[in-house]
C-alpha atoms as a PDB file:
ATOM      1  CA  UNK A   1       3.759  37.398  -4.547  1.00  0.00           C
ATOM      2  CA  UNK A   2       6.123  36.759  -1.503  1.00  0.00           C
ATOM      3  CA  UNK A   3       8.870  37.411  -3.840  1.00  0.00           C
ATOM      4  CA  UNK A   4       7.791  41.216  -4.299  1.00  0.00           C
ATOM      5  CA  UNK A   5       6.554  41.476  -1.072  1.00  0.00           C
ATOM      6  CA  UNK A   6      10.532  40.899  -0.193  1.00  0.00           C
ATOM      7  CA  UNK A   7      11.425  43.183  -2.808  1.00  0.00           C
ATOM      8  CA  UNK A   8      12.929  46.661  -1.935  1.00  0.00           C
ATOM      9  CA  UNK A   9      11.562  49.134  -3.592  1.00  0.00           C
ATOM     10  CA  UNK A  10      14.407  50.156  -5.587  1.00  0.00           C
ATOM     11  CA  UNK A  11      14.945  46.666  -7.118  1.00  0.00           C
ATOM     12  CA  UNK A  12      11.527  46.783  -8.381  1.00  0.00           C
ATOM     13  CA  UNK A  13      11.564  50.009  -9.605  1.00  0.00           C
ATOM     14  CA  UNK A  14      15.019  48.625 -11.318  1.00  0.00           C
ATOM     15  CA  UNK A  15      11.912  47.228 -13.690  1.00  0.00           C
ATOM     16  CA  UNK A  16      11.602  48.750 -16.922  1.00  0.00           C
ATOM     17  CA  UNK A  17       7.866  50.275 -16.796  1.00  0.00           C
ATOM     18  CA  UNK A  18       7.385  50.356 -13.480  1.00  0.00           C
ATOM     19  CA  UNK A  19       7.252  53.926 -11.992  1.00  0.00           C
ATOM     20  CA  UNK A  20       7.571  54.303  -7.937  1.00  0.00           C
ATOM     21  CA  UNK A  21       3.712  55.323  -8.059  1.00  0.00           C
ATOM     22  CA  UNK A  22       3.262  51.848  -9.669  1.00  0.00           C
ATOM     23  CA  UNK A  23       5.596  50.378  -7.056  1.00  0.00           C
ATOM     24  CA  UNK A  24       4.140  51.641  -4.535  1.00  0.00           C
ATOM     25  CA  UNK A  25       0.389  50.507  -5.183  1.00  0.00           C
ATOM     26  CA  UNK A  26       2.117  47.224  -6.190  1.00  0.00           C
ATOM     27  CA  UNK A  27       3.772  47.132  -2.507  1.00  0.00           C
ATOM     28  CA  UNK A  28       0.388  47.948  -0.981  1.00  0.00           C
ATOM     29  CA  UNK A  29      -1.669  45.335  -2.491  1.00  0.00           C
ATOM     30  CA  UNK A  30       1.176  42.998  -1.670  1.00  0.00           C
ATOM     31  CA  UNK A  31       1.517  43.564   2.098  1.00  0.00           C
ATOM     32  CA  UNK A  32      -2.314  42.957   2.216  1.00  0.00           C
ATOM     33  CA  UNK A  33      -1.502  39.318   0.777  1.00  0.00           C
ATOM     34  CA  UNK A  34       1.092  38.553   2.996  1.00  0.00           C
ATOM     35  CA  UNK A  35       2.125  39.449   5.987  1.00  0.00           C
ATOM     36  CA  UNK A  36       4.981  41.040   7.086  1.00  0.00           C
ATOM     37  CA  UNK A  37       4.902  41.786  10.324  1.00  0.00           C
ATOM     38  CA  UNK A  38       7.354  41.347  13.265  1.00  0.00           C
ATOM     39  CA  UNK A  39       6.230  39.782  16.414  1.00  0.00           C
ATOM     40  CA  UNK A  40       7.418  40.060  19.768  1.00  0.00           C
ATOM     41  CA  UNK A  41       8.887  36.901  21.579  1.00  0.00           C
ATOM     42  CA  UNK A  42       5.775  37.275  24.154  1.00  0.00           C
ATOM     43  CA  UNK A  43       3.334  36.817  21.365  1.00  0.00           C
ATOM     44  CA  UNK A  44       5.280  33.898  19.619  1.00  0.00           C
ATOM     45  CA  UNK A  45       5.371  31.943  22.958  1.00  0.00           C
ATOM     46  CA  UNK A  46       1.434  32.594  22.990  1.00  0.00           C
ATOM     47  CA  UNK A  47       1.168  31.293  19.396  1.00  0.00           C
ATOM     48  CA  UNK A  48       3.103  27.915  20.296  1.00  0.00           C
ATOM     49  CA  UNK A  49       0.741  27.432  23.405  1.00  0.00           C
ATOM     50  CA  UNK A  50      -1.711  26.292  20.912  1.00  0.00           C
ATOM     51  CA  UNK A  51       0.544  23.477  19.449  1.00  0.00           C
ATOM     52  CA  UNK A  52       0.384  19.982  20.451  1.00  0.00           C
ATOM     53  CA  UNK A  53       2.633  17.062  20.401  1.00  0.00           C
ATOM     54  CA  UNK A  54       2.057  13.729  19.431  1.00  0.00           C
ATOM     55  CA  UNK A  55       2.869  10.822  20.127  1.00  0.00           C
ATOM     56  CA  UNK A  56       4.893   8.352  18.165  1.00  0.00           C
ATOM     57  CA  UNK A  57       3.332   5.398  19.934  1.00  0.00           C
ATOM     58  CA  UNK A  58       6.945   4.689  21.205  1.00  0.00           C
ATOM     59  CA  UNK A  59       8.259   5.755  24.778  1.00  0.00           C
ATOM     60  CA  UNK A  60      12.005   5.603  24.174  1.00  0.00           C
ATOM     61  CA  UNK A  61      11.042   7.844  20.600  1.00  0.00           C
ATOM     62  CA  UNK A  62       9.187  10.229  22.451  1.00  0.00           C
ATOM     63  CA  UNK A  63      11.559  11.271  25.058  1.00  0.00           C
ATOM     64  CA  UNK A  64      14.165  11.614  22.421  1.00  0.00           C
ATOM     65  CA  UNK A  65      12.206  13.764  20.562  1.00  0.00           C
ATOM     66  CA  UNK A  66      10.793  15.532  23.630  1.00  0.00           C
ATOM     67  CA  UNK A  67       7.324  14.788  24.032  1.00  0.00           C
ATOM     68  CA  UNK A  68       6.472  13.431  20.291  1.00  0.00           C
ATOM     69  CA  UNK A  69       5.889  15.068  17.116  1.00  0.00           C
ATOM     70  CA  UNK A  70       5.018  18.453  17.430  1.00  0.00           C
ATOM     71  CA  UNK A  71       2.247  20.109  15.224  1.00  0.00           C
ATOM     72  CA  UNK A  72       1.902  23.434  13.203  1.00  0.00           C
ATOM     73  CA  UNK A  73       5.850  22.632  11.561  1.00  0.00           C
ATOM     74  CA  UNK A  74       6.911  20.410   8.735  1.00  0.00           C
ATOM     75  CA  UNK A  75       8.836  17.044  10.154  1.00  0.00           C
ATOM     76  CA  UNK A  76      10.997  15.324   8.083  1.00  0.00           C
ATOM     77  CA  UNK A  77      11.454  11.382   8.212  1.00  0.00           C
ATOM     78  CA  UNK A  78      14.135   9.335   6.552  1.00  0.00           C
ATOM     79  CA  UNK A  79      16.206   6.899   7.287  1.00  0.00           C
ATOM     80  CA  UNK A  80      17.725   3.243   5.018  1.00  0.00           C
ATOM     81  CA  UNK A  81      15.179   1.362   4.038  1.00  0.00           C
ATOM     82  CA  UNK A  82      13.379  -1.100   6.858  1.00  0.00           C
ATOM     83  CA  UNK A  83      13.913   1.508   9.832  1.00  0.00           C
ATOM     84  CA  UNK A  84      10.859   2.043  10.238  1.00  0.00           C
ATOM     85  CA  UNK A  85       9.654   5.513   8.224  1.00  0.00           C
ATOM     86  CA  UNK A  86       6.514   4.047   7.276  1.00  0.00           C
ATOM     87  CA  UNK A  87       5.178   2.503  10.858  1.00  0.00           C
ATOM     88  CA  UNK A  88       5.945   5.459  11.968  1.00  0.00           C
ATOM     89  CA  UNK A  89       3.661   7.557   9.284  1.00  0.00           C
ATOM     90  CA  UNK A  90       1.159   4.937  10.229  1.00  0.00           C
ATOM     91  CA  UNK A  91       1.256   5.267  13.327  1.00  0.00           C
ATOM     92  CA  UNK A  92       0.965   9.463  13.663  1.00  0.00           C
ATOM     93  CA  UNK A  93      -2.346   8.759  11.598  1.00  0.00           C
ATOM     94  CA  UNK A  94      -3.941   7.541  14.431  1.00  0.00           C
ATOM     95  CA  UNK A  95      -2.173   8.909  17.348  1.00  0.00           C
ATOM     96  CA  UNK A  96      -3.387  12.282  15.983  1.00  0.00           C
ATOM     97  CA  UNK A  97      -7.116  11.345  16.248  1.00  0.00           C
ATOM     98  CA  UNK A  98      -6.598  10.343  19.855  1.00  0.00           C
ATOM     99  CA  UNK A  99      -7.751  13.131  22.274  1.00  0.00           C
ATOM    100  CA  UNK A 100      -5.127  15.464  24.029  1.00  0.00           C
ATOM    101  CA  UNK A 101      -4.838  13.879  27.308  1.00  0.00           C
ATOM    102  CA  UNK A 102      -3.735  10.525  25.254  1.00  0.00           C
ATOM    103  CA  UNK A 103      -0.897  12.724  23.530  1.00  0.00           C
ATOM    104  CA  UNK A 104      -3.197  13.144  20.538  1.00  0.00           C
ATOM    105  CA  UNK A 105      -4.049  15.747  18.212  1.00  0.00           C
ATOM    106  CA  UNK A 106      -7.802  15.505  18.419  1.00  0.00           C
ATOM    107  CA  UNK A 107      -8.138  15.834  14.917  1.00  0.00           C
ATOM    108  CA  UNK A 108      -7.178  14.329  11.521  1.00  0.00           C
ATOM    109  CA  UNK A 109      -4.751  13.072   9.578  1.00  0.00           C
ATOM    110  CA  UNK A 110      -3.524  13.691   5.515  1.00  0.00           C
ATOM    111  CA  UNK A 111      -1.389  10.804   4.181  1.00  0.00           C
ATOM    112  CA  UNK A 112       0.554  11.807   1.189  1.00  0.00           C
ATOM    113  CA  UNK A 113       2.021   8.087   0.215  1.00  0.00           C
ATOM    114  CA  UNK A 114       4.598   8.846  -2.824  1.00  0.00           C
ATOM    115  CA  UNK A 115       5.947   5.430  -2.784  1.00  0.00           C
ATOM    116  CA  UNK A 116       2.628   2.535  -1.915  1.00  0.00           C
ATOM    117  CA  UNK A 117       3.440   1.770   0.959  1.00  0.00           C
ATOM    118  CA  UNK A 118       0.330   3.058   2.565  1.00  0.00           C
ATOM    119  CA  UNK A 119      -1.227  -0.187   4.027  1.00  0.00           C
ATOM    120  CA  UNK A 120      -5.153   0.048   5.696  1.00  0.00           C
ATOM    121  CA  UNK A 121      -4.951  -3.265   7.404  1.00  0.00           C
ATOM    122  CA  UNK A 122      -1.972  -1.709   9.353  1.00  0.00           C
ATOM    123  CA  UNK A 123      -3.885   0.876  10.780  1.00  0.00           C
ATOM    124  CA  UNK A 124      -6.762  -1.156  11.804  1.00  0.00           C
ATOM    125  CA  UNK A 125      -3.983  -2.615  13.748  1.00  0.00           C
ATOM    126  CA  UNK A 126      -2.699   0.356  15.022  1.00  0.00           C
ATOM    127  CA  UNK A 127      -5.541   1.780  15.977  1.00  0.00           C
ATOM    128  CA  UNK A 128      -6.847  -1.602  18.115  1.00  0.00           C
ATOM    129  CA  UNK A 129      -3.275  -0.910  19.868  1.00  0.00           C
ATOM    130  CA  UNK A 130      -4.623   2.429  20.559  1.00  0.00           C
ATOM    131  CA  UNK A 131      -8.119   1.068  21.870  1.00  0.00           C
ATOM    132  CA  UNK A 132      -9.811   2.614  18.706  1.00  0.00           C
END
């Protein structure tokens, strides 16, 4: 859908069987899916007043990464193996259910774990750490 939505009309009409009448109904059911608008730099900062960042649990981390994780964007993690990647996931699963004066998320956490490493008892710890 995005891909047509990015579509000039042209190309798509570049589609055997599809007239610009067709392309253009196509275009308007499209737009309705996904938005396409453009936003002023006022509004964006507005929109990224809501975001919060977490904490990684660690000081030094945090002030490298200004503040802690921040929320509402994809963060990638890697690193050799034993650095760390996993304590880290760990720990973000609980500093995102602490409240917002505690540089938490107030809210909840998805753990997507494509390797086992996901360990329970190591967020019980965590969390006593975080007086949870």
């Amino acid at each position: 859908v995005e891909s047509i939505a990015h579509a000039t009309s042209r190309k798509l009409q570049d589609v055997k069987g599809i007239s610009e009448a067709k392309v253009n109904k196509l275009k308007d059911i499209v737009n309705g899916l996904v938005p396409m608008q453009f936003k002023t730099a006022a509004d964006a900062m507005e929109d990224r007043k809501s975001l919060v960042t977490l904490t990684t649990g660690s000081t030094e981390l945090d002030k490298l990464l200004e503040g802690g994780i921040e929320t509402g964007s994809i963060t990638e993690i890697f690193g050799e193996f034993r650095t760390g990647k996993t304590q880290l996931c760990h720990t973000l699963c609980i500093t995102s259910q602490l409240s917002i004066t505690e540089s938490g998320g107030e809210g909840k956490a998805i753990y997507v774990d494509t390797e086992g490493s996901f360990r329970p008892k190591r967020l019980e710890q965590i969390a006593e750490r975080f007086g949870m």
